[in-house]
Protein backbone atom coordinates (compact mmCIF):
# COMPACT_ATOMS: atom_id res chain seq x y z
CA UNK A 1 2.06 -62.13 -25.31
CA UNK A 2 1.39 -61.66 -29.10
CA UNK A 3 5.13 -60.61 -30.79
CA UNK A 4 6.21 -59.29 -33.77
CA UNK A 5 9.58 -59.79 -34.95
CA UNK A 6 10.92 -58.23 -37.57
CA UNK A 7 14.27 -59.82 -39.01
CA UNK A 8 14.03 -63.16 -37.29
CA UNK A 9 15.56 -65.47 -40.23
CA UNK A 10 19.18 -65.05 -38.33
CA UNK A 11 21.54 -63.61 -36.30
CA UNK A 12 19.85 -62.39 -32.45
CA UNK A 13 15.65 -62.17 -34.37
CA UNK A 14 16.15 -66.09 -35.02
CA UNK A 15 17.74 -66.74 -30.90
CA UNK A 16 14.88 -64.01 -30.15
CA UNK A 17 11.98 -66.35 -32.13
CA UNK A 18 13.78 -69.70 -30.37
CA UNK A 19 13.40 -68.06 -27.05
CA UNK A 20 9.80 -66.68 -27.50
CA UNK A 21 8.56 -69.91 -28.88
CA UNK A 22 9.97 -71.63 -25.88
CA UNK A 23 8.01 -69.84 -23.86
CA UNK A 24 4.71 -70.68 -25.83
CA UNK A 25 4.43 -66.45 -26.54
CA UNK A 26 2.39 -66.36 -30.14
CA UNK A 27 4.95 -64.80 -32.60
CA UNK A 28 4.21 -63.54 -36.05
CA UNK A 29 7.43 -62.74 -37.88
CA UNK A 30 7.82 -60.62 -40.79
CA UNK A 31 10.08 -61.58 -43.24
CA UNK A 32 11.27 -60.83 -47.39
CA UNK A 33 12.39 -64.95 -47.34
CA UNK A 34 9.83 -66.56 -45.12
CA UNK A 35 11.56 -69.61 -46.18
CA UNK A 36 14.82 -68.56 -44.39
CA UNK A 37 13.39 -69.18 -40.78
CA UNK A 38 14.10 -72.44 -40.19
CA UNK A 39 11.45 -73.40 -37.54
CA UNK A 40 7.87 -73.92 -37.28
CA UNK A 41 5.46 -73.89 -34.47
CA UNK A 42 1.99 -74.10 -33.98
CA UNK A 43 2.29 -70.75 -32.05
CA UNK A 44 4.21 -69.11 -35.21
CA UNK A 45 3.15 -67.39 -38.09
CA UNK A 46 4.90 -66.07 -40.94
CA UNK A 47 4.33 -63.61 -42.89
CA UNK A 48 6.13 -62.50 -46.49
CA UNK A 49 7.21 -58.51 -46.71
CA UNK A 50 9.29 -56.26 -46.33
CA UNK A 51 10.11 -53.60 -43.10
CA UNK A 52 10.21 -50.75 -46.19
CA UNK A 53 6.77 -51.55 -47.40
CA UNK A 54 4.35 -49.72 -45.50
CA UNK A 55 1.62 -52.19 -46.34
CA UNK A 56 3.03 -55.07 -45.00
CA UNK A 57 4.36 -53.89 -41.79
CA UNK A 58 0.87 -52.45 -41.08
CA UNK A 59 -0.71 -55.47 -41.96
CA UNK A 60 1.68 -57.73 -39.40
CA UNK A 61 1.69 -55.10 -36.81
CA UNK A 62 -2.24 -55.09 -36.48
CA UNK A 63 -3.31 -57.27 -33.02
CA UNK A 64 0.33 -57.28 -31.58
CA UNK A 65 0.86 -56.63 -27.84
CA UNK A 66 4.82 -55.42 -28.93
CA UNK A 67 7.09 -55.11 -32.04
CA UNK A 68 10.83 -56.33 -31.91
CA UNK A 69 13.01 -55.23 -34.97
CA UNK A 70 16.54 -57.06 -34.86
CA UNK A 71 17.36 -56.40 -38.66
CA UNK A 72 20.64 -56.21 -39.77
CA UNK A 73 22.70 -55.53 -43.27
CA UNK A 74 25.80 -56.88 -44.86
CA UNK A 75 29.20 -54.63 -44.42
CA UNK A 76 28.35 -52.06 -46.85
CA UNK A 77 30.14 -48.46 -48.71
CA UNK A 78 27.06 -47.37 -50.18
CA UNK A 79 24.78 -44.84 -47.89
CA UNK A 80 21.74 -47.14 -45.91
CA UNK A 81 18.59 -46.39 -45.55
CA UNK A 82 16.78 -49.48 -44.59
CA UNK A 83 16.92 -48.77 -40.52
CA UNK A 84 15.79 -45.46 -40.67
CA UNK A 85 13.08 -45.74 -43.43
CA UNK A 86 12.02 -49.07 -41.92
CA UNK A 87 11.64 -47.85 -38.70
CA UNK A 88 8.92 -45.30 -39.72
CA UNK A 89 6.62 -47.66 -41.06
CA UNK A 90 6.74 -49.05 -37.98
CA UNK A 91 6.19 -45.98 -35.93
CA UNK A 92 3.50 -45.44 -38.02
CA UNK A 93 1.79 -48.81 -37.96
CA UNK A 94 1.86 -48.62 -34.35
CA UNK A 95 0.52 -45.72 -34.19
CA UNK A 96 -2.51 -46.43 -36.43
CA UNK A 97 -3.06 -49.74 -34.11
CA UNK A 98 -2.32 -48.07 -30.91
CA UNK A 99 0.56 -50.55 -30.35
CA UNK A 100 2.76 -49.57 -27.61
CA UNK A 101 5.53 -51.18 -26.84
CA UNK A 102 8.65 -51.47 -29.20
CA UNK A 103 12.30 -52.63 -28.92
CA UNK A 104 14.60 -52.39 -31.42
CA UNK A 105 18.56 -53.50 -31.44
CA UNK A 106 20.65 -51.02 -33.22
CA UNK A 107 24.55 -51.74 -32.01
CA UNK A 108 27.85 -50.32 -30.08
CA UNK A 109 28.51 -47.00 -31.90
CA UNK A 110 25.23 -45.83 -31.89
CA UNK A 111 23.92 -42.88 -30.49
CA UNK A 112 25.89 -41.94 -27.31
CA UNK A 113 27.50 -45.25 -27.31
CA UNK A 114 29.97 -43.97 -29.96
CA UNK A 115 33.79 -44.01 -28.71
CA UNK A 116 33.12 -47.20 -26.32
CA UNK A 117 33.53 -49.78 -28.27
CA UNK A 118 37.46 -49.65 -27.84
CA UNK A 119 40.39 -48.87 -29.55
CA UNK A 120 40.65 -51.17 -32.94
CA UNK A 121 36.43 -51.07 -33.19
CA UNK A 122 36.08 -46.83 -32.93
CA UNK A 123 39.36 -45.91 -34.69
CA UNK A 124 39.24 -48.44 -37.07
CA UNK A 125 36.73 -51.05 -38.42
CA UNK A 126 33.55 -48.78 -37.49
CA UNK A 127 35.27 -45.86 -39.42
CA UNK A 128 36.18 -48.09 -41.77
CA UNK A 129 33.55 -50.46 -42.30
CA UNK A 130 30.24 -49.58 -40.97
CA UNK A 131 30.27 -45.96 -41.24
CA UNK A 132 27.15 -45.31 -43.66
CA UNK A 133 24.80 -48.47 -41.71
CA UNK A 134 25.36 -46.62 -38.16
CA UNK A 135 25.10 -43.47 -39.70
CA UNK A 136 21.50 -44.74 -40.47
CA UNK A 137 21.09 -46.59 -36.97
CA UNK A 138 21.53 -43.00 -35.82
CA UNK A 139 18.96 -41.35 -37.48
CA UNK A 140 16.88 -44.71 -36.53
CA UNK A 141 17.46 -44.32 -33.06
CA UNK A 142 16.43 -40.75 -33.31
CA UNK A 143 12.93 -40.87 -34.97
CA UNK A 144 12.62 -44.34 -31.84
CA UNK A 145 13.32 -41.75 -29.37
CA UNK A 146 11.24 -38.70 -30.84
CA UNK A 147 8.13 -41.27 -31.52
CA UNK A 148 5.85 -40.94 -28.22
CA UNK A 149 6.40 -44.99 -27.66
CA UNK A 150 6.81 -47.29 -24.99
CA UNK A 151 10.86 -47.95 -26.81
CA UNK A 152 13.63 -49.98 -25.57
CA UNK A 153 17.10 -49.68 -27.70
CA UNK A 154 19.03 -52.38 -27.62
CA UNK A 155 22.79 -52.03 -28.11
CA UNK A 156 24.78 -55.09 -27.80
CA UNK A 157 28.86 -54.91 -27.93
CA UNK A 158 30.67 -57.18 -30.27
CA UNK A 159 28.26 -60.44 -30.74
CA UNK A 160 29.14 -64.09 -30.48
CA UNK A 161 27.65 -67.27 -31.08
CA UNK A 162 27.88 -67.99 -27.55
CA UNK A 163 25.33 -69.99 -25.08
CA UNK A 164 22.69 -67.76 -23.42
CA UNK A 165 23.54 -67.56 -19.92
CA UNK A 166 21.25 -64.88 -18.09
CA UNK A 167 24.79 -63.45 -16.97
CA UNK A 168 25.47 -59.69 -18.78
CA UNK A 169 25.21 -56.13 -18.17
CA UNK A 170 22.86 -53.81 -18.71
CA UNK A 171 24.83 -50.12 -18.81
CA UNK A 172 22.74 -46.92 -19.56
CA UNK A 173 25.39 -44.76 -18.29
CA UNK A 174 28.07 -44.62 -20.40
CA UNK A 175 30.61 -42.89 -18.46
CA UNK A 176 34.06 -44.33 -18.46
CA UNK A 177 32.75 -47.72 -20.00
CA UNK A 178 34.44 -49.72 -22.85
CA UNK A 179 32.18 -52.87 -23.91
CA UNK A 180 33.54 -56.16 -24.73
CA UNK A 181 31.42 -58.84 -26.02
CA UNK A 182 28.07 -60.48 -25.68
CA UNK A 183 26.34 -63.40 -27.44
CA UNK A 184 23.22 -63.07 -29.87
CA UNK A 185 21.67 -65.70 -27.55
CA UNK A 186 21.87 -63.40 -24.55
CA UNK A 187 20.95 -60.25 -26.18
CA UNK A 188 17.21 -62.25 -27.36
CA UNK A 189 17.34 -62.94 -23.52
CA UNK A 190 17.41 -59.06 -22.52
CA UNK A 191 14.69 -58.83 -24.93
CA UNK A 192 12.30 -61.48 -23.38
CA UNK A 193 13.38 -60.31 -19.87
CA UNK A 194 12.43 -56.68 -21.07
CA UNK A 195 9.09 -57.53 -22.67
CA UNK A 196 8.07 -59.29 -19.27
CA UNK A 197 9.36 -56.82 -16.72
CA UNK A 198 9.49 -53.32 -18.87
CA UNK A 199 12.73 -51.70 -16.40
CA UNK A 200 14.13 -49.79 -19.38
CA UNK A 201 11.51 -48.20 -20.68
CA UNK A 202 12.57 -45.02 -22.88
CA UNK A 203 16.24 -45.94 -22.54
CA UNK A 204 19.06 -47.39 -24.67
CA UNK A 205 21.35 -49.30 -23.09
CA UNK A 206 24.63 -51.10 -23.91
CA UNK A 207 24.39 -54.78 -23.67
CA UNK A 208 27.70 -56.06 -22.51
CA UNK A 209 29.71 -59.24 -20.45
């Protein structure tokens, strides 16, 4: 499959890249530091820009089979606008190239996944912390869902550095649910698992152990 990944120089885009490598897909990632991804393949490209230029997210989405966006910003009090105003150029790049399929990670808090994340995470840090980044990731998640796409959402509880190990849940029914952790190696894997088998289609589910 030809990939694009957008934010791939750390965090769950750079296990995401390791994993789609491995499995000899042909991966062009966009990224503003190309010399922050620290790997190189004959199956890679990369490509300098940015996900709020419109130019250069329609020039890397052009060809792709499917678009992954795992960005992420530091802890932050000033308002965000990178996920929301990102994600349109990439709405409308696939549009213009009649690419389909996209999956983008936003996080626990987002969307109707607000008030799981337990206790000290919902009363305290994301109130405290990360209020103005998921008020973006909502608005993000809303222009995913109102695009016409084949979208996944990907919303992974509190991340480790853990192993990948297959072994996690996939919840879409939030009902009585409080998440716990997961590692950024096994969130790439629901990714890869996703982009082979498409289950979740038009969904947004929690990614939890």
């Amino acid at each position: 499959m030809n990939i694009l990944i957008i934010g791939a120089s750390r965090g769950i885009g750079a296990e995401l890249l390791k994993q789609a490598l491995d499995e000899a897909h042909t991966v062009t990632v966009l990224a503003r530091h190309p010399d922050k991804v620290q790997i190189a393949a004959p199956n890679l490209t990369v490509i300098q820009g940015d996900i709020l230029k419109a130019h250069t997210v329609n020039s890397a989405v052009q060809g792709k089979e499917a678009v992954c966006v795992t960005i992420g910003v530091p802890i932050t009090f000033s308002p965000v606008t990178v996920f929301s105003q990102g994600i349109l150029n990439v709405i409308a790049a696939m549009e213009e190239h009649q690419v389909r399929r996209l999956i983008c990670v936003t996080g626990i808090g987002a969307g109707d996944s607000k008030g799981h994340g337990g206790f000290l995470y919902d009363r305290i840090f994301k109130p405290l912390f990360l209020k103005t980044i998921y008020t973006d990731k909502d608005i993000q998640e809303k222009y995913i869902e109102e695009s016409g796409l084949d979208w996944v959402i990907a919303r992974p509880a509190g991340l480790t550095n853990g192993p990948r190990t297959g072994n996690y849940k996939v919840i879409t029914d939030m009902t009585g649910v409080t998440s716990a952790r997961i590692s950024r190696a096994d969130v790439a894997d629901f990714i890869m698992t996703e982009l082979r088998e498409m289950k979740y289609t038009g969904t947004a589910p929690l990614l939890t152990y």
